[in-house]
PDB file of N, CA and C in Angstrom:
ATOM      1  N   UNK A   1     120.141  13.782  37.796  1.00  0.00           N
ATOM      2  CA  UNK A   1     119.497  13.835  36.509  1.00  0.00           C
ATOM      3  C   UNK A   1     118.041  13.418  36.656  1.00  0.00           C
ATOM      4  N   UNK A   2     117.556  13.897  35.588  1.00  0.00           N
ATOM      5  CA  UNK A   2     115.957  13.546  35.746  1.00  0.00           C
ATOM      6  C   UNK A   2     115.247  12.201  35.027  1.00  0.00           C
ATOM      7  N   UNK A   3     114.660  11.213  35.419  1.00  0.00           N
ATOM      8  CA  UNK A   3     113.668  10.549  34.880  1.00  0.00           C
ATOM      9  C   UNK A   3     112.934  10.655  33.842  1.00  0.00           C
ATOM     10  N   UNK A   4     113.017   9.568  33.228  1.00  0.00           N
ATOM     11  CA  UNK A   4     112.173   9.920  31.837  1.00  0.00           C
ATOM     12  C   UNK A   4     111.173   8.508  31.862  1.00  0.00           C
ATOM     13  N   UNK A   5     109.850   8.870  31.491  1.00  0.00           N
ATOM     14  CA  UNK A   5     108.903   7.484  31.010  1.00  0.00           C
ATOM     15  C   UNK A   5     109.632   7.017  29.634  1.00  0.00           C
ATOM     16  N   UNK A   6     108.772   5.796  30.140  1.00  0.00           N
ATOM     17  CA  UNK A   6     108.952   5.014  29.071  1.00  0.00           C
ATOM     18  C   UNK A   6     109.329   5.330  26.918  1.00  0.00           C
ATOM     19  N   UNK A   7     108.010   6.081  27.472  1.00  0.00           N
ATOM     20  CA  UNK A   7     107.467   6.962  25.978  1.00  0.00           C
ATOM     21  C   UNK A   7     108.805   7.387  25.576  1.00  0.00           C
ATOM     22  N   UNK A   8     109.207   8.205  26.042  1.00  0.00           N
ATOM     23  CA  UNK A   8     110.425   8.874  26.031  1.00  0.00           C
ATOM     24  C   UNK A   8     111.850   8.056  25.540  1.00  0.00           C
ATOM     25  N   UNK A   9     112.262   7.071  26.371  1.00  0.00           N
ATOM     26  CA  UNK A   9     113.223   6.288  25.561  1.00  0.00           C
ATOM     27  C   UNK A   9     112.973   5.909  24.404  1.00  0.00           C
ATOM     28  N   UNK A  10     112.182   6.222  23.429  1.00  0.00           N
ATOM     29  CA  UNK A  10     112.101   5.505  21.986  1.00  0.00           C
ATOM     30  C   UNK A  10     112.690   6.631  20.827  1.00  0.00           C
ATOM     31  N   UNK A  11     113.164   7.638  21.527  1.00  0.00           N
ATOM     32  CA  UNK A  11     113.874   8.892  21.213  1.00  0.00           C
ATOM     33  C   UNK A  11     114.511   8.126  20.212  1.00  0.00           C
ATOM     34  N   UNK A  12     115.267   8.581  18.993  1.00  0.00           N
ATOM     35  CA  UNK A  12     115.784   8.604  17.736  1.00  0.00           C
ATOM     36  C   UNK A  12     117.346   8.903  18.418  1.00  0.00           C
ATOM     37  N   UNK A  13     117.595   9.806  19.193  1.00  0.00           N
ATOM     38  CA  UNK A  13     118.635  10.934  19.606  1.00  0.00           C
ATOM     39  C   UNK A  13     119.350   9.578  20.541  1.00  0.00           C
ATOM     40  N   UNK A  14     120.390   9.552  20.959  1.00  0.00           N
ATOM     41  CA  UNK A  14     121.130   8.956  22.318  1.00  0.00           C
ATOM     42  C   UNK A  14     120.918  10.118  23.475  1.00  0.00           C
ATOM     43  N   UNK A  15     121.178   9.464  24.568  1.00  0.00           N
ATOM     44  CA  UNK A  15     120.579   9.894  25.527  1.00  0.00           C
ATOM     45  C   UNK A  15     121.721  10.513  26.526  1.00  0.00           C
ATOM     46  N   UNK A  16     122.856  10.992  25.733  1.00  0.00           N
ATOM     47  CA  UNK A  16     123.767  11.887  26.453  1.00  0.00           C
ATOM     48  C   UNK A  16     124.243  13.014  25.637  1.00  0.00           C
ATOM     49  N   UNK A  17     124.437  14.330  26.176  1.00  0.00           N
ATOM     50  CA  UNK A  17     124.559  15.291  25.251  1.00  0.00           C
ATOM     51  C   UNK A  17     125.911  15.766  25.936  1.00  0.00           C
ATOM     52  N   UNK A  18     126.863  16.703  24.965  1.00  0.00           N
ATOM     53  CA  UNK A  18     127.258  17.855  25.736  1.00  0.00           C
ATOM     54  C   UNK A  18     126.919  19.138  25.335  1.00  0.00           C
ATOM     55  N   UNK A  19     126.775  20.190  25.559  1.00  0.00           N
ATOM     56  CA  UNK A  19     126.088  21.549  25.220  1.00  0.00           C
ATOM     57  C   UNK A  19     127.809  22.152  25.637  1.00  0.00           C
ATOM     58  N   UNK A  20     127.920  22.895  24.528  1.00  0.00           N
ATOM     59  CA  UNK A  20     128.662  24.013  24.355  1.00  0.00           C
ATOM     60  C   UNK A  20     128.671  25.538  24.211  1.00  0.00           C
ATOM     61  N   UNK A  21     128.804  26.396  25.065  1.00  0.00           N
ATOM     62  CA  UNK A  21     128.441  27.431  24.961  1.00  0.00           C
ATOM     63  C   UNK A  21     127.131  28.276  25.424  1.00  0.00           C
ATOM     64  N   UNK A  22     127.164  29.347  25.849  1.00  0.00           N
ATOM     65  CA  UNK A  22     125.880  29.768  26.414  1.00  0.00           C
ATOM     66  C   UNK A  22     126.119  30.026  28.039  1.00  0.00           C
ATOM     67  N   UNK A  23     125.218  30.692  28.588  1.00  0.00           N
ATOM     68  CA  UNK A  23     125.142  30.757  30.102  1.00  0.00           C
ATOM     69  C   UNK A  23     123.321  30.287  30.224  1.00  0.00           C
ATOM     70  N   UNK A  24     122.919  30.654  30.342  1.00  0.00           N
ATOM     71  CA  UNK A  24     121.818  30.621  30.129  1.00  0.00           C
ATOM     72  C   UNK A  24     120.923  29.139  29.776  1.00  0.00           C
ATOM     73  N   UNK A  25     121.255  27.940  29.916  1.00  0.00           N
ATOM     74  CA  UNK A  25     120.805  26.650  29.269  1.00  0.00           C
ATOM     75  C   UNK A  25     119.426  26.253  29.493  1.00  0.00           C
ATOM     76  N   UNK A  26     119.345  27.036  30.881  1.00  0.00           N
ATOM     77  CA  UNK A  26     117.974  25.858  31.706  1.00  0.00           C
ATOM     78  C   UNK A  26     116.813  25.515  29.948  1.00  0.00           C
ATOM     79  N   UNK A  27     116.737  26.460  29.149  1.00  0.00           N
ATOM     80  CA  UNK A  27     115.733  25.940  28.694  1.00  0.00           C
ATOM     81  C   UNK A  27     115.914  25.147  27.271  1.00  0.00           C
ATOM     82  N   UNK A  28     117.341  25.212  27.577  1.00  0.00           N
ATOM     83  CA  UNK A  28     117.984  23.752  26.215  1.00  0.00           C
ATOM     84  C   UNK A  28     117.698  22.780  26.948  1.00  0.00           C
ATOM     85  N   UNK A  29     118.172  22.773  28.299  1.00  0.00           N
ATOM     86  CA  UNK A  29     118.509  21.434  29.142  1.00  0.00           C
ATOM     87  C   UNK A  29     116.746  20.662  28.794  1.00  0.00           C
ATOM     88  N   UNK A  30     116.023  22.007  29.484  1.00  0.00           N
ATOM     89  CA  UNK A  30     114.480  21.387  29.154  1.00  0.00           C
ATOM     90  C   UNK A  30     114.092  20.602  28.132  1.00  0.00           C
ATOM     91  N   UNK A  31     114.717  21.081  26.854  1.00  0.00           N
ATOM     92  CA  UNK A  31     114.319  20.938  25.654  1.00  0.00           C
ATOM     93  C   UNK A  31     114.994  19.469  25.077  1.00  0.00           C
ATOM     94  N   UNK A  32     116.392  19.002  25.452  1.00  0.00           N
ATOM     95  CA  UNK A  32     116.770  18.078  25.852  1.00  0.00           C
ATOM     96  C   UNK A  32     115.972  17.143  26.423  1.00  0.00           C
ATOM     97  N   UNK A  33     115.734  17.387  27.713  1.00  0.00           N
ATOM     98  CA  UNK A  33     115.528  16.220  28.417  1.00  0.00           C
ATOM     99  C   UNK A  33     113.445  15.802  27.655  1.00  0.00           C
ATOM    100  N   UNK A  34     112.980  16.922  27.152  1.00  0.00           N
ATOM    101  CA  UNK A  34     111.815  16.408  26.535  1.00  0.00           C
ATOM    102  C   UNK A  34     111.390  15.758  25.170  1.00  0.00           C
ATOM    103  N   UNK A  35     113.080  15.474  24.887  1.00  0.00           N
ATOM    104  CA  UNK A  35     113.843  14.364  23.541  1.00  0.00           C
ATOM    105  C   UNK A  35     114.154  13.316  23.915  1.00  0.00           C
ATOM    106  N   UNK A  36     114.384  13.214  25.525  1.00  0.00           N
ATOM    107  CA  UNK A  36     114.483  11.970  26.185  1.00  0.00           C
ATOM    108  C   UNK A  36     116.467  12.014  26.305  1.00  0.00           C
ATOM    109  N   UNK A  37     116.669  12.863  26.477  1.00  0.00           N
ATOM    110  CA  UNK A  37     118.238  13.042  26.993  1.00  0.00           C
ATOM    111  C   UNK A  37     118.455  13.041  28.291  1.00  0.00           C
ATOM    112  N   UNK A  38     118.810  11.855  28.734  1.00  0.00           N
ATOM    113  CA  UNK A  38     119.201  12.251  30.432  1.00  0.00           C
ATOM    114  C   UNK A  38     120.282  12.644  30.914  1.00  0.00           C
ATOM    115  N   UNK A  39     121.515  12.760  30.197  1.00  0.00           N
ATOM    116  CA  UNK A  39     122.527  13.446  30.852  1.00  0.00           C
ATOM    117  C   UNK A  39     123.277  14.242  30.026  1.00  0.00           C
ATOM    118  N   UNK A  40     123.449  15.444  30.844  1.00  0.00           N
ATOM    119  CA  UNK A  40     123.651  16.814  30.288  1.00  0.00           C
ATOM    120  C   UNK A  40     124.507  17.155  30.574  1.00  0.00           C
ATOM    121  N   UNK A  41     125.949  17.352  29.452  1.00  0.00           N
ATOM    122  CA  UNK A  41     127.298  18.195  30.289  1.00  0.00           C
ATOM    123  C   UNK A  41     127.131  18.935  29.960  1.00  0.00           C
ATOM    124  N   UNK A  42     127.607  20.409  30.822  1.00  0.00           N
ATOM    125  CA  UNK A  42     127.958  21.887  29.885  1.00  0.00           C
ATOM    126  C   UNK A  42     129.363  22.311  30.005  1.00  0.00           C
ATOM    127  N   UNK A  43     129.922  22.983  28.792  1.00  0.00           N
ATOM    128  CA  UNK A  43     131.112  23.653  28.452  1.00  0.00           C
ATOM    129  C   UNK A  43     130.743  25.377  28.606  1.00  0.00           C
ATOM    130  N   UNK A  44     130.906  26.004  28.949  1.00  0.00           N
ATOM    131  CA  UNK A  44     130.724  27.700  28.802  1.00  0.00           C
ATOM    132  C   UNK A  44     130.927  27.912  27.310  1.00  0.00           C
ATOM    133  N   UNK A  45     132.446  27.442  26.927  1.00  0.00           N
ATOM    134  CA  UNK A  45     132.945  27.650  25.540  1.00  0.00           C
ATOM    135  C   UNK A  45     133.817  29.090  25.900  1.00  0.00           C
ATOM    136  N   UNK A  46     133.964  29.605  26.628  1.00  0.00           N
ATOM    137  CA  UNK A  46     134.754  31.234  26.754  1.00  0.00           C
ATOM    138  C   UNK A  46     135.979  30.935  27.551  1.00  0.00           C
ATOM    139  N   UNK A  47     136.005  29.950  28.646  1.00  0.00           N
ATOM    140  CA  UNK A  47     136.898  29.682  29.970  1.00  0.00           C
ATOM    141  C   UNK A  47     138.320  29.447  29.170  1.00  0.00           C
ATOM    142  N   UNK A  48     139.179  29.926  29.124  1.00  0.00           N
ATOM    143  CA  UNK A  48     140.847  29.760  28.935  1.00  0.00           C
ATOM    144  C   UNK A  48     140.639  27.821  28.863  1.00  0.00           C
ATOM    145  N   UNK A  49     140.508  27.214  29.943  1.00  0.00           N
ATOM    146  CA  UNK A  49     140.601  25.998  30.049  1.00  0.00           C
ATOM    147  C   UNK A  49     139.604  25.089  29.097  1.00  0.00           C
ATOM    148  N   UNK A  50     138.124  25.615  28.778  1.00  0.00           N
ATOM    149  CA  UNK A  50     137.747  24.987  27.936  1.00  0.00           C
ATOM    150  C   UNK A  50     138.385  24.234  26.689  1.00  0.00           C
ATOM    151  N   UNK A  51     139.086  25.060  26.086  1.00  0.00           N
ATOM    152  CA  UNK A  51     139.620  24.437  24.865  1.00  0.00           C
ATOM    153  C   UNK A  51     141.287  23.312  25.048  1.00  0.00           C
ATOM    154  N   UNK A  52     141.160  22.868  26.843  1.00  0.00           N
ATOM    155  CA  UNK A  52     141.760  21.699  26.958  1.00  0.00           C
ATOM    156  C   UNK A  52     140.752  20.199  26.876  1.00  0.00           C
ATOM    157  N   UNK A  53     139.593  20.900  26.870  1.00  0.00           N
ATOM    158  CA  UNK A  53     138.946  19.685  28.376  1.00  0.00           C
ATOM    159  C   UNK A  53     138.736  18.792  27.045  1.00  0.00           C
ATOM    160  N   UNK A  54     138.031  17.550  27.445  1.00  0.00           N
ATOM    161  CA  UNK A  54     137.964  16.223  26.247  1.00  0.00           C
ATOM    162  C   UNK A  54     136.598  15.853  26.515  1.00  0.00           C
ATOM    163  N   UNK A  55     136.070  15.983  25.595  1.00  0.00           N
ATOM    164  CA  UNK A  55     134.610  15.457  25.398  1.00  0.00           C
ATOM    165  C   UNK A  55     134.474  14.171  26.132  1.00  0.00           C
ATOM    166  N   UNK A  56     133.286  14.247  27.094  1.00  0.00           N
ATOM    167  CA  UNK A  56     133.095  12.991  27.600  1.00  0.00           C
ATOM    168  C   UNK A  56     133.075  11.702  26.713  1.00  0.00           C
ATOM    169  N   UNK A  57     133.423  10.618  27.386  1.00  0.00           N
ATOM    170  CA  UNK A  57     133.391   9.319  27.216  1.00  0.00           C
ATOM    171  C   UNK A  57     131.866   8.925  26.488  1.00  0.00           C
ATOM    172  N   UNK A  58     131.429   9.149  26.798  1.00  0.00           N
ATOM    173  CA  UNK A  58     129.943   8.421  26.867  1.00  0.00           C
ATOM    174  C   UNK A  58     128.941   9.615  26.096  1.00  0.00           C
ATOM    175  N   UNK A  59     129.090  10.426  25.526  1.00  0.00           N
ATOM    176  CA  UNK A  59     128.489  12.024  24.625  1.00  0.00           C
ATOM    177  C   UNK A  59     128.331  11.399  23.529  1.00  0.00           C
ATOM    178  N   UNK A  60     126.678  11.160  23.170  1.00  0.00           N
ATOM    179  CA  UNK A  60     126.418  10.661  22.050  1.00  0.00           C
ATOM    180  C   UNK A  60     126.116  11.621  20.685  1.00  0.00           C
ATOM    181  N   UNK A  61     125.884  12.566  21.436  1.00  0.00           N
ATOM    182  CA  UNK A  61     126.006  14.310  20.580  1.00  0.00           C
ATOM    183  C   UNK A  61     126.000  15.590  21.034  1.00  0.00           C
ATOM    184  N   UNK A  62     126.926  16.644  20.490  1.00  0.00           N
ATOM    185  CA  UNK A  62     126.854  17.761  20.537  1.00  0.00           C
ATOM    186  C   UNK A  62     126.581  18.868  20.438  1.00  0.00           C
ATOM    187  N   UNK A  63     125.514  19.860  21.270  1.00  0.00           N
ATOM    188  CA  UNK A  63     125.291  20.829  20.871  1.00  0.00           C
ATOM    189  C   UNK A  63     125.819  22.017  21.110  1.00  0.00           C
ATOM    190  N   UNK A  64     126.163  22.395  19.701  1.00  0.00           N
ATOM    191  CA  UNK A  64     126.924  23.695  19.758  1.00  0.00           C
ATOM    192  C   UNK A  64     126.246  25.264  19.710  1.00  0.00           C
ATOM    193  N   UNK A  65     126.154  25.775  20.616  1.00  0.00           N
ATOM    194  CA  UNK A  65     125.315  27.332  21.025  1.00  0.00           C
ATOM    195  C   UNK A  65     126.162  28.178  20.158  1.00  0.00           C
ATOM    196  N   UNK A  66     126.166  28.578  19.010  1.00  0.00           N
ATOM    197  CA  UNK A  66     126.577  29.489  18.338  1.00  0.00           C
ATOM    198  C   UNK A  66     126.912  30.796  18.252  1.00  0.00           C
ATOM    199  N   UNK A  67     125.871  31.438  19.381  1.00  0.00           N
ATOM    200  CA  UNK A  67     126.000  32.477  19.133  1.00  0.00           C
ATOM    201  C   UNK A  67     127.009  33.490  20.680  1.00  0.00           C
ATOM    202  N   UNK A  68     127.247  32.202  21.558  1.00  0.00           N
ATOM    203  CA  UNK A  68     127.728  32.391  22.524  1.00  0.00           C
ATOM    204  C   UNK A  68     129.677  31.448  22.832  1.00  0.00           C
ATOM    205  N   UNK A  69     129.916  31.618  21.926  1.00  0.00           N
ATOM    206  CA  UNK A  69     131.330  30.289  21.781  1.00  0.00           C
ATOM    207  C   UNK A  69     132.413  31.087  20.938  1.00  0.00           C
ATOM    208  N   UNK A  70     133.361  30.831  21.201  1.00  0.00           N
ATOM    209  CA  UNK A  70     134.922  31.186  20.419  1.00  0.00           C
ATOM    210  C   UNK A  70     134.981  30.368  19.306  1.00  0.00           C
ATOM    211  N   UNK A  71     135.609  30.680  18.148  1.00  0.00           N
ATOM    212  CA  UNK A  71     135.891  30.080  16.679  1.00  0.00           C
ATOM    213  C   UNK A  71     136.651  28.856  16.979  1.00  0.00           C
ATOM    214  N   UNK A  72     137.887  29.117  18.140  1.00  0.00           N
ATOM    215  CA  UNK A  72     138.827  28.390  18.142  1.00  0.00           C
ATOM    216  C   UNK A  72     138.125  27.289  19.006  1.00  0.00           C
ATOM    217  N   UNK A  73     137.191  27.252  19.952  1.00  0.00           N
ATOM    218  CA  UNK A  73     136.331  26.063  20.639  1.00  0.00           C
ATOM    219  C   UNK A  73     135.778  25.138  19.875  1.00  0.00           C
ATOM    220  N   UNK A  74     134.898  26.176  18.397  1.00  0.00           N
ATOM    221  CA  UNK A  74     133.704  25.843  17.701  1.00  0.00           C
ATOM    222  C   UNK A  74     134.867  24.465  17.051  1.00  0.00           C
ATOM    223  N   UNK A  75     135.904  25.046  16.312  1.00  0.00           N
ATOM    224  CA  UNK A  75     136.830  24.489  15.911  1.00  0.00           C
ATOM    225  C   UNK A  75     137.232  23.269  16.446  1.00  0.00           C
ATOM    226  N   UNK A  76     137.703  23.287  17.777  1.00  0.00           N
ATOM    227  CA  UNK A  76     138.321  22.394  18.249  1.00  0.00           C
ATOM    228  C   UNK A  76     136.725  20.983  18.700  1.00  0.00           C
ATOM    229  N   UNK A  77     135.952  21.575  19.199  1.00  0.00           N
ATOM    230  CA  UNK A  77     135.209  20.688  19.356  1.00  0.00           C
ATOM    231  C   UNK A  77     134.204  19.807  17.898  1.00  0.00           C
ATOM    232  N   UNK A  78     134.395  20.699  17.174  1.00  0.00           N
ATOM    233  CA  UNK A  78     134.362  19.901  15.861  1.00  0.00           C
ATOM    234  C   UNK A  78     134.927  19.066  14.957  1.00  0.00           C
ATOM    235  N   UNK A  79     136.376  19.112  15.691  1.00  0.00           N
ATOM    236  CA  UNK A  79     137.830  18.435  14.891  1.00  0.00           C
ATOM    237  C   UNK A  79     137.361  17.042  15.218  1.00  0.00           C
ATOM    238  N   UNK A  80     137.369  16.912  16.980  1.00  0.00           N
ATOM    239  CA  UNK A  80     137.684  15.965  18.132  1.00  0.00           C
ATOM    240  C   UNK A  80     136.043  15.138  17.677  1.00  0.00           C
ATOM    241  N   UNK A  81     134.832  15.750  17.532  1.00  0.00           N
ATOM    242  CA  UNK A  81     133.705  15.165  17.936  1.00  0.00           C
ATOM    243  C   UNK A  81     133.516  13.966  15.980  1.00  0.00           C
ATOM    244  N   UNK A  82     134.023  15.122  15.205  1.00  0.00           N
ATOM    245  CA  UNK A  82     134.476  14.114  13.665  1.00  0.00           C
ATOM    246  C   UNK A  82     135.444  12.594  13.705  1.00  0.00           C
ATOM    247  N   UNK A  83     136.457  13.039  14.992  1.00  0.00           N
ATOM    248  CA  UNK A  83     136.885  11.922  14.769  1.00  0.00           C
ATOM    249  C   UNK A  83     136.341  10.725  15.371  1.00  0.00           C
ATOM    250  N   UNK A  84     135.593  10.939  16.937  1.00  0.00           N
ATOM    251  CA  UNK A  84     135.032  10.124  17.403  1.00  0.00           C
ATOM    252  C   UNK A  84     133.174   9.737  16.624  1.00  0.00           C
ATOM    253  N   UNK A  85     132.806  10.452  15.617  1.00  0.00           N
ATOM    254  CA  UNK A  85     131.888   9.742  14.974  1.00  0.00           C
ATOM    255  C   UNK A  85     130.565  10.464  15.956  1.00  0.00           C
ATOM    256  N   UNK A  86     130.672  12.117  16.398  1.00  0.00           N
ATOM    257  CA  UNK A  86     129.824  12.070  17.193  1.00  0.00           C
ATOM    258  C   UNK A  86     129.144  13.149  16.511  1.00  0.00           C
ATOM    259  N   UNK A  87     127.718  13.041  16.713  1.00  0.00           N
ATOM    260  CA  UNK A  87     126.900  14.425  16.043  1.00  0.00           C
ATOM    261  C   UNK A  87     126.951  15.652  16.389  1.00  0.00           C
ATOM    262  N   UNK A  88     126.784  16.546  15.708  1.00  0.00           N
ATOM    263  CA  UNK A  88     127.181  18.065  16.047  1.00  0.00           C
ATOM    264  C   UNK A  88     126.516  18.754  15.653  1.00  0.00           C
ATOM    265  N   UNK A  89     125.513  19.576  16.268  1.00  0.00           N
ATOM    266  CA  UNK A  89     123.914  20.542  16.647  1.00  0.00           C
ATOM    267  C   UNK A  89     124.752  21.527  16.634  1.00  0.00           C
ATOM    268  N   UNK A  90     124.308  22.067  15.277  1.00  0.00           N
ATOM    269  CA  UNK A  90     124.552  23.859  15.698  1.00  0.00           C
ATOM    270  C   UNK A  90     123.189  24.908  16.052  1.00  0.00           C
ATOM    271  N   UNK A  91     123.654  25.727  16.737  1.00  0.00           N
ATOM    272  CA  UNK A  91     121.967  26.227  16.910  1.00  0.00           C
ATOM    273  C   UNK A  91     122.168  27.369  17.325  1.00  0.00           C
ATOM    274  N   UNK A  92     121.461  28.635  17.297  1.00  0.00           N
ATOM    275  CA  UNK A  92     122.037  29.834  18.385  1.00  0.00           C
ATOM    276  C   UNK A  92     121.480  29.771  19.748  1.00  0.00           C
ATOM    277  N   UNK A  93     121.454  30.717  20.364  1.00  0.00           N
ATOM    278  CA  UNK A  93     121.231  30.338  21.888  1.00  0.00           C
ATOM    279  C   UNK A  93     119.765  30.643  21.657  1.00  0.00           C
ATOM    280  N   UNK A  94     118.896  29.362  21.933  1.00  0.00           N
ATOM    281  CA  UNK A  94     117.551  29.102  21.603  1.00  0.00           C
ATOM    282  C   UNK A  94     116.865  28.231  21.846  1.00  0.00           C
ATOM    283  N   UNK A  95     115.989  27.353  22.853  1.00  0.00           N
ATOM    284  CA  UNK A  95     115.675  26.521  23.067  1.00  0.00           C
ATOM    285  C   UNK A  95     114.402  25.990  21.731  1.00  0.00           C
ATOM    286  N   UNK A  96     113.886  26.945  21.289  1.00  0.00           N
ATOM    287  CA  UNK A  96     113.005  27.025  19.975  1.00  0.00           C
ATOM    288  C   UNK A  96     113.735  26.526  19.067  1.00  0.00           C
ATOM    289  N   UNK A  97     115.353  27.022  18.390  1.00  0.00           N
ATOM    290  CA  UNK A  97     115.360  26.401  17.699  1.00  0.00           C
ATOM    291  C   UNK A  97     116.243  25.031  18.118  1.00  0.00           C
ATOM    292  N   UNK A  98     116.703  24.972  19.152  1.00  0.00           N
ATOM    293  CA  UNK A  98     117.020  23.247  19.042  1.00  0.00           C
ATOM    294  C   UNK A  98     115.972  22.700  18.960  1.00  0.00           C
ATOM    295  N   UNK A  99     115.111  22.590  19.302  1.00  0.00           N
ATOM    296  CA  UNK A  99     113.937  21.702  19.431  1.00  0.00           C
ATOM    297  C   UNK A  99     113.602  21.510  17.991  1.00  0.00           C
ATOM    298  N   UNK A 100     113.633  22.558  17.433  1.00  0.00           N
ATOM    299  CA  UNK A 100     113.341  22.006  15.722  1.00  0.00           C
ATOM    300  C   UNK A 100     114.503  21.129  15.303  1.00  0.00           C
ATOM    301  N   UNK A 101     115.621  21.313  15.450  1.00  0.00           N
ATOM    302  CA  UNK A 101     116.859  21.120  14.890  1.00  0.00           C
ATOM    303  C   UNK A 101     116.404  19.479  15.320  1.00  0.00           C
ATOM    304  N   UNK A 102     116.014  19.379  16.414  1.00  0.00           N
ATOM    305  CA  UNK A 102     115.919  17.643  16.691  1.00  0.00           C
ATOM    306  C   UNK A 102     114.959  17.093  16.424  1.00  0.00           C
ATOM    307  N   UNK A 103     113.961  18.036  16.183  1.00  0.00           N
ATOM    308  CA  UNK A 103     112.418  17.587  15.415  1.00  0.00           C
ATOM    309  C   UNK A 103     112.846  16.755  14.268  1.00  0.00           C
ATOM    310  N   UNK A 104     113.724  17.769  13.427  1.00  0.00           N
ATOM    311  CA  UNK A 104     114.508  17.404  12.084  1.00  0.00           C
ATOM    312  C   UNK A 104     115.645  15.922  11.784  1.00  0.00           C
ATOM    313  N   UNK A 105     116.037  15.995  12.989  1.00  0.00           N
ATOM    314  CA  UNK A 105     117.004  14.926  13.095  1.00  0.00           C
ATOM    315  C   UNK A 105     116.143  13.461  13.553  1.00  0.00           C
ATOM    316  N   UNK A 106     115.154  13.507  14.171  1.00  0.00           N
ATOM    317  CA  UNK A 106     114.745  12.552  14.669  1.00  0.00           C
ATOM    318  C   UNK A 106     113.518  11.750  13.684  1.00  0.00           C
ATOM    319  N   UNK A 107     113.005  12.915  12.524  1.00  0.00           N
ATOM    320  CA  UNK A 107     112.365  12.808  11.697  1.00  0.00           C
ATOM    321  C   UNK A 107     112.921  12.100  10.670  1.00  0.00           C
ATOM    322  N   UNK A 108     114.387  12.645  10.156  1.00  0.00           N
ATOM    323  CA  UNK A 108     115.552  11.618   9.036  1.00  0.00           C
ATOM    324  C   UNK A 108     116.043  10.352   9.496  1.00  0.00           C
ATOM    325  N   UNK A 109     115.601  10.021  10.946  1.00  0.00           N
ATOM    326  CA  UNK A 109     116.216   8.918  11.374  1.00  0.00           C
ATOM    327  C   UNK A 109     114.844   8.262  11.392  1.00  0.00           C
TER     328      UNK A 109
END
């Protein structure tokens, strides 16, 4: 994972994500880590097995790629992330608009 200055930890956001959905991330991950997120899981969201796996331990929020994910994932990872109290980014596959989406979030906080 990558290093972040100082500046950077005063982020609004927690500093672990999981990203759901998409092939394509490098430029969420970017967009992430220039919110001050240092660790990044990814889900595909399509894999048969996805809709076993369990949200990491330590995932302080979720972003969900919309336009690349199954109903029944979107679903399931929204059930699981409500009960553990965890945030949930919807966005389509876009590094433009997450970056607003957290502009927004980091602005209400």
């Amino acid at each position: 994972m990558s290093s972040i200055d100082s500046s950077k930890n005063d982020s609004k956001l927690k500093n672990s994500a999981l990203i759901v959905g998409g092939d394509q991330i490098d430029g969420i991950k970017q967009v992430l880590n220039n919110h001050g997120i240092t660790e990044i899981n990814h889900w595909s969201g399509r894999k048969v097995g996805d809709s076993n796996k369990v949200i990491p331990h330590d995932t302080k929020f979720i972003v969900l790629i919309t336009n690349w994910i199954s109903h029944s994932i979107t679903h399931k990872v929204k059930k699981n992330a409500l009960k553990r109290g965890i945030k949930v980014i919807y966005t389509p596959n876009g590094s433009a608009a997450l970056h607003n989406r957290l502009l927004n979030i980091e602005a209400v906080h």
